[in-house]
PDB file of N, CA and C in Angstrom:
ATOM      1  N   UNK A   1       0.844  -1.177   0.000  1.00  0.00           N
ATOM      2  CA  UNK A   1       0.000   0.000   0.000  1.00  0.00           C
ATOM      3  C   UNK A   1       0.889   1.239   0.000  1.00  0.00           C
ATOM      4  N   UNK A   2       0.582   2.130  -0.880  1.00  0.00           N
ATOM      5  CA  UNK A   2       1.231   3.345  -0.975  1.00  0.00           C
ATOM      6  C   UNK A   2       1.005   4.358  -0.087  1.00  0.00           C
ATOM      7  N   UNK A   3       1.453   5.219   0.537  1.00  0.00           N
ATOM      8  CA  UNK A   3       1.394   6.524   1.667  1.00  0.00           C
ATOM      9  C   UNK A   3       1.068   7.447   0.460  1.00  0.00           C
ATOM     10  N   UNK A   4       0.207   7.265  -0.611  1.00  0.00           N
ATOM     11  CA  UNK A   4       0.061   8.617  -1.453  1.00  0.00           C
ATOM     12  C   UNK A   4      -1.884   9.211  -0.637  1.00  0.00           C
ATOM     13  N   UNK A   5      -0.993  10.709  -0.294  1.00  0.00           N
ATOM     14  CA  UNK A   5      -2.261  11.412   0.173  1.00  0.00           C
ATOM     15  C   UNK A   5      -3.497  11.479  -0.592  1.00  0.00           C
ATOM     16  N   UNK A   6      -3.143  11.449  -2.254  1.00  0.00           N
ATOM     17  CA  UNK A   6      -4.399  11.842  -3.417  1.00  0.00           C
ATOM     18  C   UNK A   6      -5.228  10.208  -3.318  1.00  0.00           C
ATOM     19  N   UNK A   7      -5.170   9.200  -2.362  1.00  0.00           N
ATOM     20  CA  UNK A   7      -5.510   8.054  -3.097  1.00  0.00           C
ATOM     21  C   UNK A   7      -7.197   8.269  -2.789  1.00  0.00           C
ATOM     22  N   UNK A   8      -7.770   7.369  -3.309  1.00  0.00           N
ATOM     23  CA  UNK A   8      -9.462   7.562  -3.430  1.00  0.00           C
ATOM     24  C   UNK A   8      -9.953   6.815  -2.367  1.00  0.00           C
ATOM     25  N   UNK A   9      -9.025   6.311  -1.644  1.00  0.00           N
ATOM     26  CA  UNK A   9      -9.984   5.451  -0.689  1.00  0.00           C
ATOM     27  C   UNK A   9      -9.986   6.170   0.497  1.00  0.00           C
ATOM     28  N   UNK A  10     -11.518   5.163   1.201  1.00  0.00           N
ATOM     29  CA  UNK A  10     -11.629   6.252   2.477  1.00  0.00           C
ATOM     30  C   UNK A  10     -10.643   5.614   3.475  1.00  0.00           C
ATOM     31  N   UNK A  11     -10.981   6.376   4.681  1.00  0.00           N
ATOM     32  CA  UNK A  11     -10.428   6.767   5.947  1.00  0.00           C
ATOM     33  C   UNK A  11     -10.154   5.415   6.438  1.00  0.00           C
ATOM     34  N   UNK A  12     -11.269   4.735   6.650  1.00  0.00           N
ATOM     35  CA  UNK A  12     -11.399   3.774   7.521  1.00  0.00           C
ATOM     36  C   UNK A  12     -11.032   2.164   6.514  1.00  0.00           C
ATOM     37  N   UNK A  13     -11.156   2.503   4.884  1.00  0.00           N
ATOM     38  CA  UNK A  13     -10.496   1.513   4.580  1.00  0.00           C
ATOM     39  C   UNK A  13      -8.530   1.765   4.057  1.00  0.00           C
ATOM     40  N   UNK A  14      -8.316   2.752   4.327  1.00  0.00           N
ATOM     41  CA  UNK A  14      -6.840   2.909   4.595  1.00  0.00           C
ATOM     42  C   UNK A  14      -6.355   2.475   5.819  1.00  0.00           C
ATOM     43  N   UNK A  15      -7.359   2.798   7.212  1.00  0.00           N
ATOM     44  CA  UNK A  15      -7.123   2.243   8.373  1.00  0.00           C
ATOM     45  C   UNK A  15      -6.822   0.758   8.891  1.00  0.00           C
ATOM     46  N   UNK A  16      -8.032   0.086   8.085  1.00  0.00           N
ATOM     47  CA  UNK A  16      -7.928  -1.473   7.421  1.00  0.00           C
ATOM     48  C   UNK A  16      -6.927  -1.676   7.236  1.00  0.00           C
ATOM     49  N   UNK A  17      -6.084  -1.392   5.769  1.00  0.00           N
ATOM     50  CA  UNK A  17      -5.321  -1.925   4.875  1.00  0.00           C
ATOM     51  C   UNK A  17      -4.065  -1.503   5.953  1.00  0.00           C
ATOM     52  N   UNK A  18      -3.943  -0.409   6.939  1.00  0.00           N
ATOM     53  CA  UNK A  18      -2.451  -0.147   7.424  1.00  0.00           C
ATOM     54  C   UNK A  18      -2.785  -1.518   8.876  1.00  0.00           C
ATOM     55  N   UNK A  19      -3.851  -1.927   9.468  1.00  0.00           N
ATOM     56  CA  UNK A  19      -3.270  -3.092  10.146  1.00  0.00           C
ATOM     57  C   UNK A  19      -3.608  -4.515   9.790  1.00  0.00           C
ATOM     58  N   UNK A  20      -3.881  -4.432   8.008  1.00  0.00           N
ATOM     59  CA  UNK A  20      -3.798  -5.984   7.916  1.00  0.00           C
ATOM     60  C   UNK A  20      -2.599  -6.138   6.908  1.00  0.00           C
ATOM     61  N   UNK A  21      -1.595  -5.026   6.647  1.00  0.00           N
ATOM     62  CA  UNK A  21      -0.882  -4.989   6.208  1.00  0.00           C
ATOM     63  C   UNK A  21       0.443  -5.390   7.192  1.00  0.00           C
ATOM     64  N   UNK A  22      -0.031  -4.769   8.362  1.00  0.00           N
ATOM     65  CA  UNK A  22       0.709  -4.843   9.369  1.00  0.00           C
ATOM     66  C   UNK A  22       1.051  -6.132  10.169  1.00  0.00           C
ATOM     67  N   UNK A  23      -0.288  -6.629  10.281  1.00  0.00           N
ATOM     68  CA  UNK A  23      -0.287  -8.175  11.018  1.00  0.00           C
ATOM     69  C   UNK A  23      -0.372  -9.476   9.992  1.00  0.00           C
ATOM     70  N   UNK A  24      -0.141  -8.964   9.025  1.00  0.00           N
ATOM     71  CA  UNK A  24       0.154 -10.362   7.970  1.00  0.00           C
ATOM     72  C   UNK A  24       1.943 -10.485   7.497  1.00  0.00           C
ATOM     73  N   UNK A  25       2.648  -8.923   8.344  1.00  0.00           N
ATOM     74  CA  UNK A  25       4.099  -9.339   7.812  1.00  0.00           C
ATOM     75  C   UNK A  25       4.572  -9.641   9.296  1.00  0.00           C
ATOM     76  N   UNK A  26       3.235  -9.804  10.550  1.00  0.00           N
ATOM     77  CA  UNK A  26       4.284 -10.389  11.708  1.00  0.00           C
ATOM     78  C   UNK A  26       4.403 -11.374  11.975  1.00  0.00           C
ATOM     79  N   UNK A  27       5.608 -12.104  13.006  1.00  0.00           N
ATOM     80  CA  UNK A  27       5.653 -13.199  12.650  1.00  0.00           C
ATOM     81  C   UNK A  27       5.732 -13.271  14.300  1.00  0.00           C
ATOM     82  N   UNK A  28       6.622 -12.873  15.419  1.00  0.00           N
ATOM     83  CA  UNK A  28       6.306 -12.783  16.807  1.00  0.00           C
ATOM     84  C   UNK A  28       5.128 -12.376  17.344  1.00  0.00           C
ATOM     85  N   UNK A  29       4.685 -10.945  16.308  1.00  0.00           N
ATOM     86  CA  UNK A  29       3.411 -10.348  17.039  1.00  0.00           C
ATOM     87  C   UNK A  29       2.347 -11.620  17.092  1.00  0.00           C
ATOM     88  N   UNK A  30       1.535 -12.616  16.214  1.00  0.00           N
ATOM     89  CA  UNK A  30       0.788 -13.156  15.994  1.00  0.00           C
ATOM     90  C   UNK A  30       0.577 -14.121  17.255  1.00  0.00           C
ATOM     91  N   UNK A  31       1.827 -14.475  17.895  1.00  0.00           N
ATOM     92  CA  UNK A  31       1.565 -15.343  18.780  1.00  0.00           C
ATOM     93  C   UNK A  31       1.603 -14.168  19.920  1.00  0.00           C
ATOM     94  N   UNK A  32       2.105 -13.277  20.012  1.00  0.00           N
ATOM     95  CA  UNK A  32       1.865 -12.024  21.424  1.00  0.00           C
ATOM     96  C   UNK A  32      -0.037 -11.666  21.320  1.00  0.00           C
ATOM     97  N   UNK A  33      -0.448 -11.398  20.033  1.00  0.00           N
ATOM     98  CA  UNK A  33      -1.549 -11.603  20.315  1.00  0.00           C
ATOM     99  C   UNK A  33      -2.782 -11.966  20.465  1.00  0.00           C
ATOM    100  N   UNK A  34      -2.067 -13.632  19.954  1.00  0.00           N
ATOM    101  CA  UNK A  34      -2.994 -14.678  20.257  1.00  0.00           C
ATOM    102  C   UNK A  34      -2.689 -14.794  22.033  1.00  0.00           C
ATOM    103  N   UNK A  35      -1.566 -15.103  22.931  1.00  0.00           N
ATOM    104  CA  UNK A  35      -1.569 -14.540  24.515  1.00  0.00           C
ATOM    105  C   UNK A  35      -2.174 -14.001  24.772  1.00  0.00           C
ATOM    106  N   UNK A  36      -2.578 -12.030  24.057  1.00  0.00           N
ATOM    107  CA  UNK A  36      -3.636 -11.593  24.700  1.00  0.00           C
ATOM    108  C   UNK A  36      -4.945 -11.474  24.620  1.00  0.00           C
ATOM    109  N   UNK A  37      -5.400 -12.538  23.494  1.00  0.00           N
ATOM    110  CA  UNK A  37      -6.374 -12.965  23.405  1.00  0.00           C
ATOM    111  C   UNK A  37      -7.169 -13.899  24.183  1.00  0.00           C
ATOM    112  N   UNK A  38      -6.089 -14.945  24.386  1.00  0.00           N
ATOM    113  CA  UNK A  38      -6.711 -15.582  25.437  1.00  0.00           C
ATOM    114  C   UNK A  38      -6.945 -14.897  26.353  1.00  0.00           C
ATOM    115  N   UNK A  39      -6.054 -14.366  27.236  1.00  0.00           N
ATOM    116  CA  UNK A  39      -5.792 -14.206  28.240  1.00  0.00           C
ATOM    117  C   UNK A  39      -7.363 -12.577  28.329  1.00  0.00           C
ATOM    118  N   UNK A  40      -7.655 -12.172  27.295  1.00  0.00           N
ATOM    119  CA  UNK A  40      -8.935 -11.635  27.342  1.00  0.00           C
ATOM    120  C   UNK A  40     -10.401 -12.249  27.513  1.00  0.00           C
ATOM    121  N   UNK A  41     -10.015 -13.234  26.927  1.00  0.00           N
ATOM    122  CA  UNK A  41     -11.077 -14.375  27.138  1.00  0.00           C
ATOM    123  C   UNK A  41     -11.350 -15.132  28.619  1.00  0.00           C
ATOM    124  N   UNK A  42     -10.224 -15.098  28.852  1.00  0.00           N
ATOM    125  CA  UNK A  42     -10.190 -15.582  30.573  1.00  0.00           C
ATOM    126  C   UNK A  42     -10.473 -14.792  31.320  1.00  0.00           C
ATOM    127  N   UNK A  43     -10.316 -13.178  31.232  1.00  0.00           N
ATOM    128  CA  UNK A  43     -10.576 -12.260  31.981  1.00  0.00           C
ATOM    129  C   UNK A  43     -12.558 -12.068  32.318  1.00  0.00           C
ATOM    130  N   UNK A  44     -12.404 -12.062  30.712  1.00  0.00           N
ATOM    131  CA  UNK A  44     -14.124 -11.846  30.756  1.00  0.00           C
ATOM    132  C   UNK A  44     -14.929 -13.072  30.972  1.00  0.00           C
ATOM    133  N   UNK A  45     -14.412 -14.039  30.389  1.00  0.00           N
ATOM    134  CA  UNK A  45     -15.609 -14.784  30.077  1.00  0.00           C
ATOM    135  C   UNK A  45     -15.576 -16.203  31.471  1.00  0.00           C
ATOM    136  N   UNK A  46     -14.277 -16.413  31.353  1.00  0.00           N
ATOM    137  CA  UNK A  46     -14.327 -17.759  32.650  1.00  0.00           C
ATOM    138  C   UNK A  46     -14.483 -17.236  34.185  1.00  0.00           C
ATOM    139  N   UNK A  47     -13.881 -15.807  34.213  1.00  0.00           N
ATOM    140  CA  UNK A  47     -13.839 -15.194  35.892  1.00  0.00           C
ATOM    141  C   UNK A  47     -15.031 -14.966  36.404  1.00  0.00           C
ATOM    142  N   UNK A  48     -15.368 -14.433  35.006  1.00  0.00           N
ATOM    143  CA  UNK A  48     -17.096 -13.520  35.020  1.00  0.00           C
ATOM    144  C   UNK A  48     -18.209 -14.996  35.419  1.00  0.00           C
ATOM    145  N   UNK A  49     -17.952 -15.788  34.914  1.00  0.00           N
ATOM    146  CA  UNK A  49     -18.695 -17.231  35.341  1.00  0.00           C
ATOM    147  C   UNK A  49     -18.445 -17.791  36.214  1.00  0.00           C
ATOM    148  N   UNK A  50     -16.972 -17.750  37.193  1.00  0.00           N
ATOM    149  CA  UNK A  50     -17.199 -18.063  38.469  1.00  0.00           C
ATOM    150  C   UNK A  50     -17.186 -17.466  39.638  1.00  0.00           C
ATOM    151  N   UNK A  51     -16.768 -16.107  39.125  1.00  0.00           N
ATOM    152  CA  UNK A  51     -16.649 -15.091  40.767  1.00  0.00           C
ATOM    153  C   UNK A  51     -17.898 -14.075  40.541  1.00  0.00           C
ATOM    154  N   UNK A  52     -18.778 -14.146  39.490  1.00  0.00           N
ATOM    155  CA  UNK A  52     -19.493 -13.200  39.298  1.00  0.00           C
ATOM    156  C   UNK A  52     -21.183 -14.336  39.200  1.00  0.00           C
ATOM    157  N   UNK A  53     -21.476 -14.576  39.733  1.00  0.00           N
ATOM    158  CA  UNK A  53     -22.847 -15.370  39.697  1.00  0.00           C
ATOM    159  C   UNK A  53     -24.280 -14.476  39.287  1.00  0.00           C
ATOM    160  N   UNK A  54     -25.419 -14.767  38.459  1.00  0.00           N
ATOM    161  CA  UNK A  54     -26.365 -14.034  38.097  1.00  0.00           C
ATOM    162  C   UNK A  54     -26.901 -13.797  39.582  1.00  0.00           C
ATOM    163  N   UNK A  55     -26.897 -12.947  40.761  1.00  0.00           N
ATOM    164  CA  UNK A  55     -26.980 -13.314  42.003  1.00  0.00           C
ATOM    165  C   UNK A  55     -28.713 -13.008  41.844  1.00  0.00           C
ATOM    166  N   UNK A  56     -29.405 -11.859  40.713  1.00  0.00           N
ATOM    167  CA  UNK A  56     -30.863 -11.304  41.030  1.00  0.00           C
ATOM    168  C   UNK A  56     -31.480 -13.049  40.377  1.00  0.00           C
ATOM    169  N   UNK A  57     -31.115 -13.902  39.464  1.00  0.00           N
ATOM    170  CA  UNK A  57     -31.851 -14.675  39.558  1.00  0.00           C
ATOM    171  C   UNK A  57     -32.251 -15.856  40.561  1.00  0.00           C
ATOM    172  N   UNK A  58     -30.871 -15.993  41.459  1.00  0.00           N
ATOM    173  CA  UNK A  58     -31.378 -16.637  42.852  1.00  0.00           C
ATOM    174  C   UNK A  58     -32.159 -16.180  43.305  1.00  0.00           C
ATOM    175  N   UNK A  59     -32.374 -14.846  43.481  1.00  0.00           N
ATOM    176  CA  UNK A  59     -33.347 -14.247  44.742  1.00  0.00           C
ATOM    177  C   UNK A  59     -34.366 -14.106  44.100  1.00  0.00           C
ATOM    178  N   UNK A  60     -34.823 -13.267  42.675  1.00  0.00           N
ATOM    179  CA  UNK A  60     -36.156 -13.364  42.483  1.00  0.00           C
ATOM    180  C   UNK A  60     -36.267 -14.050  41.222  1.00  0.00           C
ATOM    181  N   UNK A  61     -37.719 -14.298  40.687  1.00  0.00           N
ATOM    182  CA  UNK A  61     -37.901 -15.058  39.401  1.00  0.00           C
ATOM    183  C   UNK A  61     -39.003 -13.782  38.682  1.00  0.00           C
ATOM    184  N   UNK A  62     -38.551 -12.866  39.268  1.00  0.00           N
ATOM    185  CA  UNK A  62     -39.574 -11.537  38.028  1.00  0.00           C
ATOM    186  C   UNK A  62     -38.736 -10.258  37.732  1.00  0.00           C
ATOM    187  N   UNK A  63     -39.019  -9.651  36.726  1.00  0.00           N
ATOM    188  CA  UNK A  63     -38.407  -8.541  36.850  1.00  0.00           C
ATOM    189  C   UNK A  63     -38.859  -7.511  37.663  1.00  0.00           C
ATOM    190  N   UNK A  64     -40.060  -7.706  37.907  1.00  0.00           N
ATOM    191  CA  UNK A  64     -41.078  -6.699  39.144  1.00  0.00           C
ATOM    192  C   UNK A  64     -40.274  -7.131  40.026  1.00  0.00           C
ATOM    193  N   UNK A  65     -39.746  -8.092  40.295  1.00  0.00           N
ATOM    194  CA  UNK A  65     -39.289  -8.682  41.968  1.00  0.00           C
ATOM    195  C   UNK A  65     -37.865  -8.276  41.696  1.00  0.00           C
ATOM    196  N   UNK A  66     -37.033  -8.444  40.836  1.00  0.00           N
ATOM    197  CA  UNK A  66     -36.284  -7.773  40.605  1.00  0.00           C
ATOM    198  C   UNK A  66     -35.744  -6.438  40.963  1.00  0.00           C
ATOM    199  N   UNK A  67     -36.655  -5.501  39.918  1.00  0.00           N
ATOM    200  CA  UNK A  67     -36.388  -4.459  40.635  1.00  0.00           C
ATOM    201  C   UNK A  67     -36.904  -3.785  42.207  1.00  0.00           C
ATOM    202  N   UNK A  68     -37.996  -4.209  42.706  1.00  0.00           N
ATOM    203  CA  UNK A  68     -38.243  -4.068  43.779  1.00  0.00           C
ATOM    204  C   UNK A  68     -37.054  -4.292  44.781  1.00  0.00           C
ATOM    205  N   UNK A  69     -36.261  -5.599  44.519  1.00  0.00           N
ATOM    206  CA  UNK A  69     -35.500  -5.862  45.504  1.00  0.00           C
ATOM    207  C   UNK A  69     -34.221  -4.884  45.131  1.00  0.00           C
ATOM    208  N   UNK A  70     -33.795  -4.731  44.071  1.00  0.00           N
ATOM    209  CA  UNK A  70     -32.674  -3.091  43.782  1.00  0.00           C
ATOM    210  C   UNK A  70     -33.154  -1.933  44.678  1.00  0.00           C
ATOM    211  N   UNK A  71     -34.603  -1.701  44.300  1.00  0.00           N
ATOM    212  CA  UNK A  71     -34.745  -0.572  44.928  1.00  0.00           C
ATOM    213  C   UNK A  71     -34.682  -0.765  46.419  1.00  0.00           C
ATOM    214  N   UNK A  72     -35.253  -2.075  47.080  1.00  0.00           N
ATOM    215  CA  UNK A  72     -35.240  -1.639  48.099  1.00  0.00           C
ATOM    216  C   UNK A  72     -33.533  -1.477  48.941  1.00  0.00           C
ATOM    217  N   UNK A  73     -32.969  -2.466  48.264  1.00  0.00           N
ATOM    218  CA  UNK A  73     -31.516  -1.970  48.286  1.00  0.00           C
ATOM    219  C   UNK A  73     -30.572  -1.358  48.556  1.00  0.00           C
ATOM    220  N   UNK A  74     -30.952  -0.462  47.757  1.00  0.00           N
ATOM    221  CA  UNK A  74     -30.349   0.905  47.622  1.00  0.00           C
ATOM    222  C   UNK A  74     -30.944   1.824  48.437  1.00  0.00           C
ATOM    223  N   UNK A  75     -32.498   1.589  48.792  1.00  0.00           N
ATOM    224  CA  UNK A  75     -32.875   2.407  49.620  1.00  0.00           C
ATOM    225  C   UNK A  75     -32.447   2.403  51.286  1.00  0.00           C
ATOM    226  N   UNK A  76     -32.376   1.310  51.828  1.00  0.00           N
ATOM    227  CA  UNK A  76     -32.208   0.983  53.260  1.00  0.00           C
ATOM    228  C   UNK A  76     -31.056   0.663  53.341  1.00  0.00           C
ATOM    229  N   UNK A  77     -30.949   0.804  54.397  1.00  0.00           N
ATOM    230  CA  UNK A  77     -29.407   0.827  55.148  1.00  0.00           C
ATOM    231  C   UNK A  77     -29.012  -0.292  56.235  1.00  0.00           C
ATOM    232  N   UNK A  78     -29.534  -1.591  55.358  1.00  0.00           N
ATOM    233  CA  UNK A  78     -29.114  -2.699  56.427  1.00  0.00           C
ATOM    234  C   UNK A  78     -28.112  -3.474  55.993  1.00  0.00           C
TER     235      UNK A  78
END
């Protein structure tokens, strides 16, 4: 791909072409960010499933009950 300013294409497909131009001549990067790929995937998706539990569907089975129990929540101080 050429750095010529007059070219006809837009913004966002010059933006394209400068990082798949970029990550098809790497050869370390690919595995650095396949690492932080996973390691994004583990953040969100496996932690979030065991330290983060749907906790409003234990307690209620409505969204009326739901929010009732937020509000009351937030309202009182126990």
């Amino acid at each position: 791909m050429s750095c010529n300013p007059d070219n006809n294409q837009g913004f966002w497909s010059r933006v394209f072409h400068l990082y798949y131009d970029g990550f098809r001549s790497m050869t370390v990067g690919k595995t650095l960010w396949l690492i932080i790929a996973i390691k994004l995937f583990i953040f969100f998706v496996i932690i979030k499933l065991l330290f983060f539990p749907n906790f409003l569907n234990s307690k209620c089975s409505t969204e009326q009950e739901k929010s009732e129990y937020v509000r009351h929540q937030l309202v009182t101080d126990d």
